[in-house]
C-alpha atoms as a PDB file:
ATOM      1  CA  UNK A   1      39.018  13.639 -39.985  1.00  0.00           C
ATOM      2  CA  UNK A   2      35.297  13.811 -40.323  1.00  0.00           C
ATOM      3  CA  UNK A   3      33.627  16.990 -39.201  1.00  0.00           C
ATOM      4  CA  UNK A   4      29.996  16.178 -37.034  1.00  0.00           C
ATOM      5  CA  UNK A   5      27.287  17.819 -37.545  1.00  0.00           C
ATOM      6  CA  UNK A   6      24.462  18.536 -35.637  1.00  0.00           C
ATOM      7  CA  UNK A   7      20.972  19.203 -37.398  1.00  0.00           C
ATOM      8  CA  UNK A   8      18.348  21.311 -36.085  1.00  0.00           C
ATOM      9  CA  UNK A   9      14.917  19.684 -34.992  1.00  0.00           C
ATOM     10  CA  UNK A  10      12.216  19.898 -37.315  1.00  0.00           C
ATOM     11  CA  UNK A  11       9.886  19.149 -35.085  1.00  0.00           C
ATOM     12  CA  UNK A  12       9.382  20.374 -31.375  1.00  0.00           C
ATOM     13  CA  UNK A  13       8.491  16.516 -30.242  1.00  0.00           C
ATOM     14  CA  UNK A  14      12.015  16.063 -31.480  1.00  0.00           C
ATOM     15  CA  UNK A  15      13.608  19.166 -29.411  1.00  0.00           C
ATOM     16  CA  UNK A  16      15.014  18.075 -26.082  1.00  0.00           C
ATOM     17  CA  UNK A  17      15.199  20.671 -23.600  1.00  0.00           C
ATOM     18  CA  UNK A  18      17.126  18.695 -21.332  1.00  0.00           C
ATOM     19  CA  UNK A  19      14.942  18.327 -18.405  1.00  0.00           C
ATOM     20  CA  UNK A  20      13.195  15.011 -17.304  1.00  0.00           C
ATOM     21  CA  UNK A  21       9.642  14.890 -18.432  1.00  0.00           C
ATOM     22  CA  UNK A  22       6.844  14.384 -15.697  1.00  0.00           C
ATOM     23  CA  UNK A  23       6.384  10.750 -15.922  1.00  0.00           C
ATOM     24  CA  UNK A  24      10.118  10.254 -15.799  1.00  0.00           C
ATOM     25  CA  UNK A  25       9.933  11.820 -12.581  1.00  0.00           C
ATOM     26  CA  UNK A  26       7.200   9.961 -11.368  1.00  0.00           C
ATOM     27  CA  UNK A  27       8.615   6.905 -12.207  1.00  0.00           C
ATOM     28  CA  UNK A  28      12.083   8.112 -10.283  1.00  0.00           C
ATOM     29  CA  UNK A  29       9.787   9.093  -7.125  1.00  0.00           C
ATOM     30  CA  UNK A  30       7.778   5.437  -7.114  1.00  0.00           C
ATOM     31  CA  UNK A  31      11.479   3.772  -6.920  1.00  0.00           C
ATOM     32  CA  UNK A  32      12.947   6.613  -4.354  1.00  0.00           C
ATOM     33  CA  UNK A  33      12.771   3.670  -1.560  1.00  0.00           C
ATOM     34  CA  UNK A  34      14.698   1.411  -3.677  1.00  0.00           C
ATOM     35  CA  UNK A  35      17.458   3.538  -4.245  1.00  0.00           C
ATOM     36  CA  UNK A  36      17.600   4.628  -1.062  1.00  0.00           C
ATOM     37  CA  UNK A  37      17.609   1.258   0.305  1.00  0.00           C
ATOM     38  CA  UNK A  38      20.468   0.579  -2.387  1.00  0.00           C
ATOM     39  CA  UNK A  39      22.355   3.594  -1.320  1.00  0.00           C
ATOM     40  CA  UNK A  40      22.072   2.326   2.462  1.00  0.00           C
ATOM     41  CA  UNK A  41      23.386  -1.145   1.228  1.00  0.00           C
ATOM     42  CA  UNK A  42      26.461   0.069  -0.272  1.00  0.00           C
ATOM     43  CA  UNK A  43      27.058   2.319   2.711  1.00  0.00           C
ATOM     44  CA  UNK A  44      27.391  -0.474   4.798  1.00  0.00           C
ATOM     45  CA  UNK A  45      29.577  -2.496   2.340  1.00  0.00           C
ATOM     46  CA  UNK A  46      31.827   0.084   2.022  1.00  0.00           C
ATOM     47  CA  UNK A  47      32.506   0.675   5.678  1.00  0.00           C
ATOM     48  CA  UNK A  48      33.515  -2.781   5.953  1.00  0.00           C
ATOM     49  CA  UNK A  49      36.064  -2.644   2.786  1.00  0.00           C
ATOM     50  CA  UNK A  50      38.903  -1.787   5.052  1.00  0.00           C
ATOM     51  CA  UNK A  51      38.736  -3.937   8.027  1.00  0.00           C
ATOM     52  CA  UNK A  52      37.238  -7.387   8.532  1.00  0.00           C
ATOM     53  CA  UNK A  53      33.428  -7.825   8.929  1.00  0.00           C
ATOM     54  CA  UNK A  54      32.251  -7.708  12.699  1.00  0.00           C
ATOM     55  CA  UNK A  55      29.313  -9.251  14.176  1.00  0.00           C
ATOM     56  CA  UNK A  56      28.102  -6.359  14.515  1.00  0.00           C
ATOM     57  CA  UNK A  57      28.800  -5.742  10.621  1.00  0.00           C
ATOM     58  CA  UNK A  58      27.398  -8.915   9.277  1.00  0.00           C
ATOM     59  CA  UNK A  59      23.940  -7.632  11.224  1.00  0.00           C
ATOM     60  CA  UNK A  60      23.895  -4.538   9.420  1.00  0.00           C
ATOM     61  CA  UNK A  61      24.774  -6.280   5.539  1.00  0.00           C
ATOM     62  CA  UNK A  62      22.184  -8.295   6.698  1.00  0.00           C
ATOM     63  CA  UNK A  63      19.350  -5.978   7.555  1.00  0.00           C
ATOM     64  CA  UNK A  64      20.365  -3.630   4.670  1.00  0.00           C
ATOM     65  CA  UNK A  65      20.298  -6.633   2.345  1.00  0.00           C
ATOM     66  CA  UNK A  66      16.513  -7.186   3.539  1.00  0.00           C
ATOM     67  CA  UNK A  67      15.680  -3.453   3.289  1.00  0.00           C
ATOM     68  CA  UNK A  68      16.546  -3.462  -0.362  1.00  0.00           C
ATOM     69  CA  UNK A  69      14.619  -6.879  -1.235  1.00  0.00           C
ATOM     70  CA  UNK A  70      11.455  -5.767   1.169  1.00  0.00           C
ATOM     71  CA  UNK A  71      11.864  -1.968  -1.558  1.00  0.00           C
ATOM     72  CA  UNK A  72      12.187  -4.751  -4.164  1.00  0.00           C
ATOM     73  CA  UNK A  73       9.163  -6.587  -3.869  1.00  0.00           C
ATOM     74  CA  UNK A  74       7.066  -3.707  -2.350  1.00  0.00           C
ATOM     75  CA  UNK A  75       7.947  -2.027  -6.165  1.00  0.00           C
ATOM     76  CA  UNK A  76       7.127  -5.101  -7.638  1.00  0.00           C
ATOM     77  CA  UNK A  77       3.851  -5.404  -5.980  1.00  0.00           C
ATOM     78  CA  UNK A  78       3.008  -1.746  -6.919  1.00  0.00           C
ATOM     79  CA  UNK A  79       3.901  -2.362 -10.482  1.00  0.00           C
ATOM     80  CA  UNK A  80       1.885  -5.362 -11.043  1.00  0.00           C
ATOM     81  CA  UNK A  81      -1.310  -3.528  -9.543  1.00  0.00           C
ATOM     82  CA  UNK A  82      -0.626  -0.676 -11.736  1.00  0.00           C
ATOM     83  CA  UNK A  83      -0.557  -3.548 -14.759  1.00  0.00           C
ATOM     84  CA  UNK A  84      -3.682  -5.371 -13.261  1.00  0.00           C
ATOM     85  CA  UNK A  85      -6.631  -3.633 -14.825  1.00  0.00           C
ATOM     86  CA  UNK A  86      -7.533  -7.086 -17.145  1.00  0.00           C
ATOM     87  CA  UNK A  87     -10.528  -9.048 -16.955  1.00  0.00           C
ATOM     88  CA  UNK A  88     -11.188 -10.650 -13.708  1.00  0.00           C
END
């Protein structure tokens, strides 16, 4: 059986303290309304898991469905603005 071990960091850009760094969390709040457009999404599909899809159900997927693409391309849009400081 080989043994691990773990060297120390020689450096302290090498040390990771384990907490996000502030552009990590930036990046995390810029896509907030994606995930929680994503996390709406799957809330609806998993209500209808059980049961058959309603009407009333299909409506929901739907909207949720467009929620998510609308975070999607509002994301994308921000992105490529962010990107966008070329030569006119």
């Amino acid at each position: 059986m080989q043994s691990i071990i773990t060297l120390p960091a020689t450096s302290g850009a090498l040390a990771f303290d384990g907490e996000p760094s502030d552009a990590e969390l930036d990046a995390v709040e810029l896509e907030m309304p994606l995930i929680l457009a994503e996390v709406d999404l799957l809330d609806v599909e998993i209500m209808t898991l059980d049961r058959p899809a309603t009407v009333l159900d299909e409506r929901r997927i739907r909207r949720a469905r467009n929620r998510v693409m609308a975070a999607r391309r509002d994301l994308t849009n921000r992105a490529g603005l962010t990107q966008a400081g070329g030569a006119a």
